[in-house]
N, C-alpha and C. Protein backbone atom coordinates (compact mmCIF):
# COMPACT_ATOMS: atom_id res chain seq x y z
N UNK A 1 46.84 -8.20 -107.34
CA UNK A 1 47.67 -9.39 -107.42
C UNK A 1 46.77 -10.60 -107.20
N UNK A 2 46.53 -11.43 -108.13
CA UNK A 2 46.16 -12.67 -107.88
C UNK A 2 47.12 -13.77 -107.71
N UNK A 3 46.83 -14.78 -106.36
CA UNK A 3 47.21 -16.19 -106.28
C UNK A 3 46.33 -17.12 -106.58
N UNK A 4 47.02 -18.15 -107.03
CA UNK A 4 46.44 -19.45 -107.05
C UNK A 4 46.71 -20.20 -106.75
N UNK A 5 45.97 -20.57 -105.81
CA UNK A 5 46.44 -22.02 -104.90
C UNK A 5 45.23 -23.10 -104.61
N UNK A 6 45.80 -24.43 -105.04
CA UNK A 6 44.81 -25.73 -105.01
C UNK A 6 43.38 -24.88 -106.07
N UNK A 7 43.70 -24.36 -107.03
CA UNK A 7 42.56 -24.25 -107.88
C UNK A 7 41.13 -23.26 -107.20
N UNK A 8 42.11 -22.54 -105.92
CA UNK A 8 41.32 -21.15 -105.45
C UNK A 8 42.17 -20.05 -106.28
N UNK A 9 41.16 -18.98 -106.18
CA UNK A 9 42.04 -17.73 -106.79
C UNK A 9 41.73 -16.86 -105.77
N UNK A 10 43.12 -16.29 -105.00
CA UNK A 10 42.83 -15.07 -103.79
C UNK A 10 43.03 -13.88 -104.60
N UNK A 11 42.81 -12.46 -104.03
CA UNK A 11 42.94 -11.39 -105.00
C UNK A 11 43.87 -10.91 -103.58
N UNK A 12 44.57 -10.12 -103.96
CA UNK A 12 45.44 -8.98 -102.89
C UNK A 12 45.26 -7.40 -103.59
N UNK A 13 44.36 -6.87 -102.79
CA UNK A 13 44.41 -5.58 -103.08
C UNK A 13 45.12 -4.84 -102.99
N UNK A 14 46.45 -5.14 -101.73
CA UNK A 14 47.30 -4.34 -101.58
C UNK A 14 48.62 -4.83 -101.73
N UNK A 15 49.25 -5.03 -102.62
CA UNK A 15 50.59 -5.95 -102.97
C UNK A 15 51.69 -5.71 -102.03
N UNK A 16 51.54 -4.90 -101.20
CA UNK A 16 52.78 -4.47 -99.92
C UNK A 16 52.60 -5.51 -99.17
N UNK A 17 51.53 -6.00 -99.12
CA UNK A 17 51.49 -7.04 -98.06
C UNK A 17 52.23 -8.30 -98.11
N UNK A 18 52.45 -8.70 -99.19
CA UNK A 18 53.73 -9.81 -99.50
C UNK A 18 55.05 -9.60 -99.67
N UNK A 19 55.25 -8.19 -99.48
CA UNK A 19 56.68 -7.75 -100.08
C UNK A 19 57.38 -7.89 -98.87
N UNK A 20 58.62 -8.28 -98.80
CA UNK A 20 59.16 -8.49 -97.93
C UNK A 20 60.93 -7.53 -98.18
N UNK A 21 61.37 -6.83 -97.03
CA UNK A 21 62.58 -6.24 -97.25
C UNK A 21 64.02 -7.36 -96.70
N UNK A 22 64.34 -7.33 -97.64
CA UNK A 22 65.54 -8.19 -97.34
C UNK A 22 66.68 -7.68 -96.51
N UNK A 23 66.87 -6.72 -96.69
CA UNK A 23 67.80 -5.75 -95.59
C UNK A 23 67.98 -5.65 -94.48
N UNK A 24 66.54 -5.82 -93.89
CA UNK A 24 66.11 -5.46 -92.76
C UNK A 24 66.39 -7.29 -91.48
N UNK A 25 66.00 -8.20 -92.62
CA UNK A 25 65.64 -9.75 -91.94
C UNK A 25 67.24 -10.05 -92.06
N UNK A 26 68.32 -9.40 -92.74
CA UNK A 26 69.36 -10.55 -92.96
C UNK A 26 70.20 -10.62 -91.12
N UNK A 27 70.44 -10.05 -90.46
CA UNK A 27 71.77 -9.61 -89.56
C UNK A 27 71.78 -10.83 -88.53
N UNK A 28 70.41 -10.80 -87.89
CA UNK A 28 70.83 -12.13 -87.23
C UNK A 28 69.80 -13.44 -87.85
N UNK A 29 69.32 -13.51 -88.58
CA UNK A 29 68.26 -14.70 -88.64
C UNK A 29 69.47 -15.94 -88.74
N UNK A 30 70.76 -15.67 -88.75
CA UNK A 30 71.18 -17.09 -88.62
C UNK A 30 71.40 -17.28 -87.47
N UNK A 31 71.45 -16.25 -86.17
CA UNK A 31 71.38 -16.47 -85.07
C UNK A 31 70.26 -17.17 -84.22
N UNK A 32 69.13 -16.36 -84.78
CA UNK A 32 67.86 -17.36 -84.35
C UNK A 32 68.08 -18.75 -84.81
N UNK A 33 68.01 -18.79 -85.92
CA UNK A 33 68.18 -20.31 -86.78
C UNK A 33 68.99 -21.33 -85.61
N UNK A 34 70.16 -20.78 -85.52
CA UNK A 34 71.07 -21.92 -85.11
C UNK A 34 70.14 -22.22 -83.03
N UNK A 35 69.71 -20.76 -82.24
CA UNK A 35 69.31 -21.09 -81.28
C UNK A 35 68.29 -21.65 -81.13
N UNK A 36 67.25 -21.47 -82.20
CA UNK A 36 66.22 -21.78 -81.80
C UNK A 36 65.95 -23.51 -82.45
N UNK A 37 66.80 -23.68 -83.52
CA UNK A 37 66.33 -25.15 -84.18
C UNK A 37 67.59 -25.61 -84.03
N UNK A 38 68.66 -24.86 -83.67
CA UNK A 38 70.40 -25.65 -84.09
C UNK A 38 70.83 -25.75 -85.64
N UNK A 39 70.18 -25.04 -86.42
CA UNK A 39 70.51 -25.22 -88.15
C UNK A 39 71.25 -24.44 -88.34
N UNK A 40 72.43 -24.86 -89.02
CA UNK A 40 73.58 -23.98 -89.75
C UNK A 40 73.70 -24.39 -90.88
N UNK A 41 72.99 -23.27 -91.71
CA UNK A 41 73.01 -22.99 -93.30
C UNK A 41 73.90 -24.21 -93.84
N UNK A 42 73.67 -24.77 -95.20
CA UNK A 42 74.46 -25.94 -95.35
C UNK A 42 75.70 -25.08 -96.40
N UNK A 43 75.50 -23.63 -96.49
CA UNK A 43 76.78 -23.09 -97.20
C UNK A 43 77.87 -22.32 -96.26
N UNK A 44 77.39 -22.36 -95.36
CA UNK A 44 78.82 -22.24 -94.47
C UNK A 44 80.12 -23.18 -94.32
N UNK A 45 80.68 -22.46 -94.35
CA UNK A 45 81.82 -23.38 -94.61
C UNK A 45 82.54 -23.69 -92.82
N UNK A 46 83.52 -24.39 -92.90
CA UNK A 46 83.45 -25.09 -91.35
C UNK A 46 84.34 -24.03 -90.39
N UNK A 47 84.62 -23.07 -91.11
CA UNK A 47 85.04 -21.73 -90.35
C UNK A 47 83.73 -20.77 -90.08
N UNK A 48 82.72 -20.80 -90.75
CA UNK A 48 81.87 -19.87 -90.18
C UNK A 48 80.98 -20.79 -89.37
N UNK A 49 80.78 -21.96 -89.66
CA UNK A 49 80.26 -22.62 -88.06
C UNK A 49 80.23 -22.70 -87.75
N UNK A 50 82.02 -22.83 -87.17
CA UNK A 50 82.82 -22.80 -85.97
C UNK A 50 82.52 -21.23 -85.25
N UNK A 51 82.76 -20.35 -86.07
CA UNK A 51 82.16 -19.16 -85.42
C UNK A 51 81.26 -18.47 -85.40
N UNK A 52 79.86 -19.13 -85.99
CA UNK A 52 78.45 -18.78 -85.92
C UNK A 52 78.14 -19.50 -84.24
N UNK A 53 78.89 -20.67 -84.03
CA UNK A 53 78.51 -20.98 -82.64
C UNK A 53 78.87 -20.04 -81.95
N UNK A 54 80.48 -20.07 -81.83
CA UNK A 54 80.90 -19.07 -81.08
C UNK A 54 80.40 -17.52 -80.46
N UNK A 55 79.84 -17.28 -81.75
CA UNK A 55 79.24 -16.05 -81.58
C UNK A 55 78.09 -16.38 -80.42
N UNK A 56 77.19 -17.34 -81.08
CA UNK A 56 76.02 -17.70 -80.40
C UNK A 56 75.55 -17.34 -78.69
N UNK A 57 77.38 -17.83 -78.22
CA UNK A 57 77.38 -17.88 -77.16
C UNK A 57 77.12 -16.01 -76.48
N UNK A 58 77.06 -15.39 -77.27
CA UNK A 58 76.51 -13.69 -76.61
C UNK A 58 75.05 -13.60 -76.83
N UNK A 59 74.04 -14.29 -77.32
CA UNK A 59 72.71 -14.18 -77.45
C UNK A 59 72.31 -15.10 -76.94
N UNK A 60 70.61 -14.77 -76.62
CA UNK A 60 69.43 -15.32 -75.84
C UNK A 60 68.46 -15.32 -76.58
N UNK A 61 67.88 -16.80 -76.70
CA UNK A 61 66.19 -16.48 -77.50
C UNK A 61 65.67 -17.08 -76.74
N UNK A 62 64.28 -15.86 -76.62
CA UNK A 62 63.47 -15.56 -75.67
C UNK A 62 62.52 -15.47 -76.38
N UNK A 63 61.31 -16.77 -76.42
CA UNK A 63 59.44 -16.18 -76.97
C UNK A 63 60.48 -15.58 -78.34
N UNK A 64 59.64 -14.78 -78.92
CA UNK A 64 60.03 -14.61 -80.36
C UNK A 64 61.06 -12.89 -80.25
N UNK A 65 62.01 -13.14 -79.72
CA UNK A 65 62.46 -11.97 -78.90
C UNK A 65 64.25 -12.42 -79.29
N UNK A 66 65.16 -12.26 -79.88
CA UNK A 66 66.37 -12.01 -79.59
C UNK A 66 67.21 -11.23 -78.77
N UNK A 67 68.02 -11.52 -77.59
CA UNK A 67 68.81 -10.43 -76.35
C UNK A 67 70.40 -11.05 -76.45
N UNK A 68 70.61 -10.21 -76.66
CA UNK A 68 72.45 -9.91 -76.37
C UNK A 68 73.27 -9.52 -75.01
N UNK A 69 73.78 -10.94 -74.71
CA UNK A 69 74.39 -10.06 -73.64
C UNK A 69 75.62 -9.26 -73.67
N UNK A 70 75.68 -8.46 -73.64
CA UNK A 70 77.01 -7.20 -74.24
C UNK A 70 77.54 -7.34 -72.83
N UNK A 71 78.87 -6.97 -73.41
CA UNK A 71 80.10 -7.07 -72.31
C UNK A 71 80.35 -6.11 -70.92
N UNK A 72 79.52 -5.45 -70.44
CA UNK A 72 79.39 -4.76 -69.32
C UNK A 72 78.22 -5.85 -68.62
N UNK A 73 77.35 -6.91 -68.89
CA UNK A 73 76.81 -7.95 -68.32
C UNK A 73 75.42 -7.32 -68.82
N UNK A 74 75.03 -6.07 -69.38
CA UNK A 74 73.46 -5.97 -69.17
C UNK A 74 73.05 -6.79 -70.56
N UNK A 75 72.20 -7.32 -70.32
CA UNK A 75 71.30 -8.07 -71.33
C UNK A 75 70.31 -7.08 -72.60
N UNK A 76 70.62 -6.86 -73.28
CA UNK A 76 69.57 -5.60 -74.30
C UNK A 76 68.93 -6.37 -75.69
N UNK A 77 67.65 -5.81 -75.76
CA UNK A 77 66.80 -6.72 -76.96
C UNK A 77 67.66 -6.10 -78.31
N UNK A 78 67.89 -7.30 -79.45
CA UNK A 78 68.21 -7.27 -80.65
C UNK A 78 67.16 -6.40 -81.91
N UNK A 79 67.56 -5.61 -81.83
CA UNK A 79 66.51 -4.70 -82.80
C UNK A 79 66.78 -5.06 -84.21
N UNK A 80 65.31 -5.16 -85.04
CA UNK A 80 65.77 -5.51 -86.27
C UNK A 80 65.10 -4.70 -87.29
N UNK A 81 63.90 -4.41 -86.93
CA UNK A 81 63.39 -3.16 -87.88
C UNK A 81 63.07 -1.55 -87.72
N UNK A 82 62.82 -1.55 -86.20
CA UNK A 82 62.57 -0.45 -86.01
C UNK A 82 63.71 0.67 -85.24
N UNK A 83 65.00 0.13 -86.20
CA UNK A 83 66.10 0.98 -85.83
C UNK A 83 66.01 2.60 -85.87
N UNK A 84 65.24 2.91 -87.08
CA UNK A 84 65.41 4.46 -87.29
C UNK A 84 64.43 4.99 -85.67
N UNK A 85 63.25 4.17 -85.67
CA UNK A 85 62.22 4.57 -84.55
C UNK A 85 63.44 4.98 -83.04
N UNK A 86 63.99 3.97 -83.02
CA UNK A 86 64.89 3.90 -81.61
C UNK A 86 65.83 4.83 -81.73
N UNK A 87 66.46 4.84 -82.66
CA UNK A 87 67.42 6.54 -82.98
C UNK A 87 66.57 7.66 -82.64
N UNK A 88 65.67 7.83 -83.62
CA UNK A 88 64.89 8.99 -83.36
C UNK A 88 64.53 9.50 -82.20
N UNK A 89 64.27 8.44 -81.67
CA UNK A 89 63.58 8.91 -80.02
C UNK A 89 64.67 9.30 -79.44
N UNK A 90 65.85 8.24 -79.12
CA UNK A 90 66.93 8.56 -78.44
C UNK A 90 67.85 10.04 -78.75
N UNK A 91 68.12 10.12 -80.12
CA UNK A 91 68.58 11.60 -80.52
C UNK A 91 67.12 13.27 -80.26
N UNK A 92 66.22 12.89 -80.27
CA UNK A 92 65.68 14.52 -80.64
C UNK A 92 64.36 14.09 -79.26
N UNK A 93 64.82 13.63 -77.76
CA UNK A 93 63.83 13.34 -77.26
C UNK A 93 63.43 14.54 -76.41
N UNK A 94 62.62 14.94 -75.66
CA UNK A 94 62.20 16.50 -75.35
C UNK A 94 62.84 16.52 -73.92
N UNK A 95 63.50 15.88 -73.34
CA UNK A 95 64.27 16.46 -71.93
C UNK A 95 65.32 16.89 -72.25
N UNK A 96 66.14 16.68 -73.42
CA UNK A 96 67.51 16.88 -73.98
C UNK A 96 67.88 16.18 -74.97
N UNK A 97 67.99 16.38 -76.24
CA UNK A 97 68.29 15.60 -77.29
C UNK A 97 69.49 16.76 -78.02
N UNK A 98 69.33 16.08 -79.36
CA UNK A 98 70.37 16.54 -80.56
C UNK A 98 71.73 16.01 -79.94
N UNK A 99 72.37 15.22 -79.22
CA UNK A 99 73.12 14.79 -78.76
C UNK A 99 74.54 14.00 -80.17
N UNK A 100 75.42 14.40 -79.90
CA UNK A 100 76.64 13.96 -81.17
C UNK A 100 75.89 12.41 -81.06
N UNK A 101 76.89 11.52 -81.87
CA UNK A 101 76.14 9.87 -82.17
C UNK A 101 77.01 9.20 -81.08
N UNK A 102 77.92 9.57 -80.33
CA UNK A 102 78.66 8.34 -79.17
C UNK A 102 77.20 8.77 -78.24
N UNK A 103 76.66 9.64 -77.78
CA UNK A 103 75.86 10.02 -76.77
C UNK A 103 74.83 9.46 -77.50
N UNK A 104 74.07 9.45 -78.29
CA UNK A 104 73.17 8.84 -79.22
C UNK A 104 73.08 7.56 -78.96
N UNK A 105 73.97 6.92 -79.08
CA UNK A 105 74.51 5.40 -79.09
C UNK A 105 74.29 5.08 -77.51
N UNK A 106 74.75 6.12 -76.76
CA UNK A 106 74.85 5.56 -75.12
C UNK A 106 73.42 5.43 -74.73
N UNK A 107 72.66 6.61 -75.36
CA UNK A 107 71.07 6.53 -74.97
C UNK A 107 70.64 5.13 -75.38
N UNK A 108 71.02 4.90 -76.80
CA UNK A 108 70.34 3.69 -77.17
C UNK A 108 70.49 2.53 -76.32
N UNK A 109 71.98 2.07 -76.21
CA UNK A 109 72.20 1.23 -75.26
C UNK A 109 71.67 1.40 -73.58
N UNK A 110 71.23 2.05 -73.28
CA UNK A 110 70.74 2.66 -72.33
C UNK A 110 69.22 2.11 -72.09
N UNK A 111 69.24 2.65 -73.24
CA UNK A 111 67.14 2.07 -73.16
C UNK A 111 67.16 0.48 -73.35
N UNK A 112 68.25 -0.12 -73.34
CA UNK A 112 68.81 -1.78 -73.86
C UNK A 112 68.23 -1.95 -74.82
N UNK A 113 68.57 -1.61 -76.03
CA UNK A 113 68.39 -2.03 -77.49
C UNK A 113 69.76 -2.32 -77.73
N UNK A 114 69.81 -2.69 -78.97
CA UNK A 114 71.25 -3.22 -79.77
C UNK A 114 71.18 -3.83 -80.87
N UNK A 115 71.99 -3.19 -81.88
CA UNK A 115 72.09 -3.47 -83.04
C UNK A 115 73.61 -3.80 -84.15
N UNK A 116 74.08 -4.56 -84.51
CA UNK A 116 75.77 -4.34 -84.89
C UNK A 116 76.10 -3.02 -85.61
N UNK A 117 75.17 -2.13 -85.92
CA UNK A 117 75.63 -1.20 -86.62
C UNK A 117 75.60 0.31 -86.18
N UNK A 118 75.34 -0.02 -84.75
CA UNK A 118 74.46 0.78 -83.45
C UNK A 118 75.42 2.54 -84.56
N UNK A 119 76.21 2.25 -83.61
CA UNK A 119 77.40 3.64 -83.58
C UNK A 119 77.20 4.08 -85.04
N UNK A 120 77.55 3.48 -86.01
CA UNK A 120 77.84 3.89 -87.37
C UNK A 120 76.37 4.19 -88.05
N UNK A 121 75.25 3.90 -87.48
CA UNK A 121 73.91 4.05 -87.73
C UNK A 121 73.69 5.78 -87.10
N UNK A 122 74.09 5.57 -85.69
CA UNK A 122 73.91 7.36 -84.76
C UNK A 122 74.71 8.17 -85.09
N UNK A 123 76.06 7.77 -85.84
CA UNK A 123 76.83 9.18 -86.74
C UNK A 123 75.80 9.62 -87.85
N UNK A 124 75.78 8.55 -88.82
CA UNK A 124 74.90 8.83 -90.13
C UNK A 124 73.72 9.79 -89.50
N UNK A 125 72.98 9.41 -88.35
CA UNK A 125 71.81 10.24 -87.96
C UNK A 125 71.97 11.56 -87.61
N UNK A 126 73.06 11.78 -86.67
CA UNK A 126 73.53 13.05 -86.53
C UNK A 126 74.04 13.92 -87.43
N UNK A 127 74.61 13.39 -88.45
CA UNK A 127 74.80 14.03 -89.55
C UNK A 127 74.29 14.32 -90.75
N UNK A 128 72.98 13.89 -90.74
CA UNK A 128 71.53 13.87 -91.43
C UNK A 128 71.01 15.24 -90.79
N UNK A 129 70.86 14.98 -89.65
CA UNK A 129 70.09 15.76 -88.65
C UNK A 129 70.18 17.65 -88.83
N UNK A 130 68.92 17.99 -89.14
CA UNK A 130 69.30 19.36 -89.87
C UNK A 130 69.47 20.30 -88.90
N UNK A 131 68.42 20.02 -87.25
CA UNK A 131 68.89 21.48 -86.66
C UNK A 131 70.48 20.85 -85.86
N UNK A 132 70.74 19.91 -85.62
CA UNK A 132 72.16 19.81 -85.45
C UNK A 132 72.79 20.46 -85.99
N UNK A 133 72.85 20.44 -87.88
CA UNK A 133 73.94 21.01 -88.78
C UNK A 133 73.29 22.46 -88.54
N UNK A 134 72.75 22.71 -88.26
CA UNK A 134 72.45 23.93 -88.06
C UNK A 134 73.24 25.03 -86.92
N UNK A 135 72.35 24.16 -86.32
CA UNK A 135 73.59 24.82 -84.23
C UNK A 135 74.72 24.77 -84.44
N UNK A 136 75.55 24.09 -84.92
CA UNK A 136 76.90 23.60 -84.89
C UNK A 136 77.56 23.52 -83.50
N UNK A 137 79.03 23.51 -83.67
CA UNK A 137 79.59 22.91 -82.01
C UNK A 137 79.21 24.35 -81.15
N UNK A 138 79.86 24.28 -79.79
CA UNK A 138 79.97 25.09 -79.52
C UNK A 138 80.75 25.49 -79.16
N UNK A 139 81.44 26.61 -78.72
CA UNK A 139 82.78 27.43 -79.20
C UNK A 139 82.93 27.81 -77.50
């Protein structure tokens, strides 16, 4: 991949390096946005501003760090990419794992991570999960 900029030409040998996943950046960057500079997107309309603040009021930005304070009072960091990493560990960890996804979910929250899709992320995993489908319940 070549750029050109001001009449330099850079080469990129490895084109991953600019690629960016959109999936991964969307969930809260309007949360940062609004805490960290006060900017609310100019296409929101005056109902989601009203409750992009609102929301606001459950997060903390911290250094380059997003924290949620969830409703039992503990404070847990906002995970944004390395969701599967934090499942993984939490479901198949070597003192006791393969755990259904509410127990999955409790570990996660546990280790204070948090994500909006926490629960519905640790079913999908458990039900991915091959020696789970394997063992099945127990009787």
């Amino acid at each position: 991949m070549l750029l050109q900029v001001w009449g330099l030409t850079y080469s990129f040998p490895n084109e991953q390096l600019l690629e960016l996943s959109l999936k991964e950046v969307l969930w809260f960057v309007d949360f940062e946005n609004f805490l960290v500079s006060g900017i609310i997107p100019d296409e929101f309309s005056s109902n989601l501003r009203k409750k992009l603040k609102i929301d606001c009021h459950d997060y903390y930005w911290d250094e380059s760090y997003l924290f949620r304070i969830c409703t039992d009072g503990v404070i847990r960091r906002c995970v944004l990419g390395e969701k599967g990493d934090v499942l993984g560990a939490c479901h198949s960890s070597s003192y006791g794992g393969h755990d259904g996804g509410a127990r999955t979910m409790a570990d996660v929250l546990r280790w204070g991570f948090y994500w909006p899709t926490l629960y519905k992320d640790a079913s999908d995993l458990v039900k991915r999960c091959d020696e789970c489908q394997r063992a099945g319940g127990i009787l």
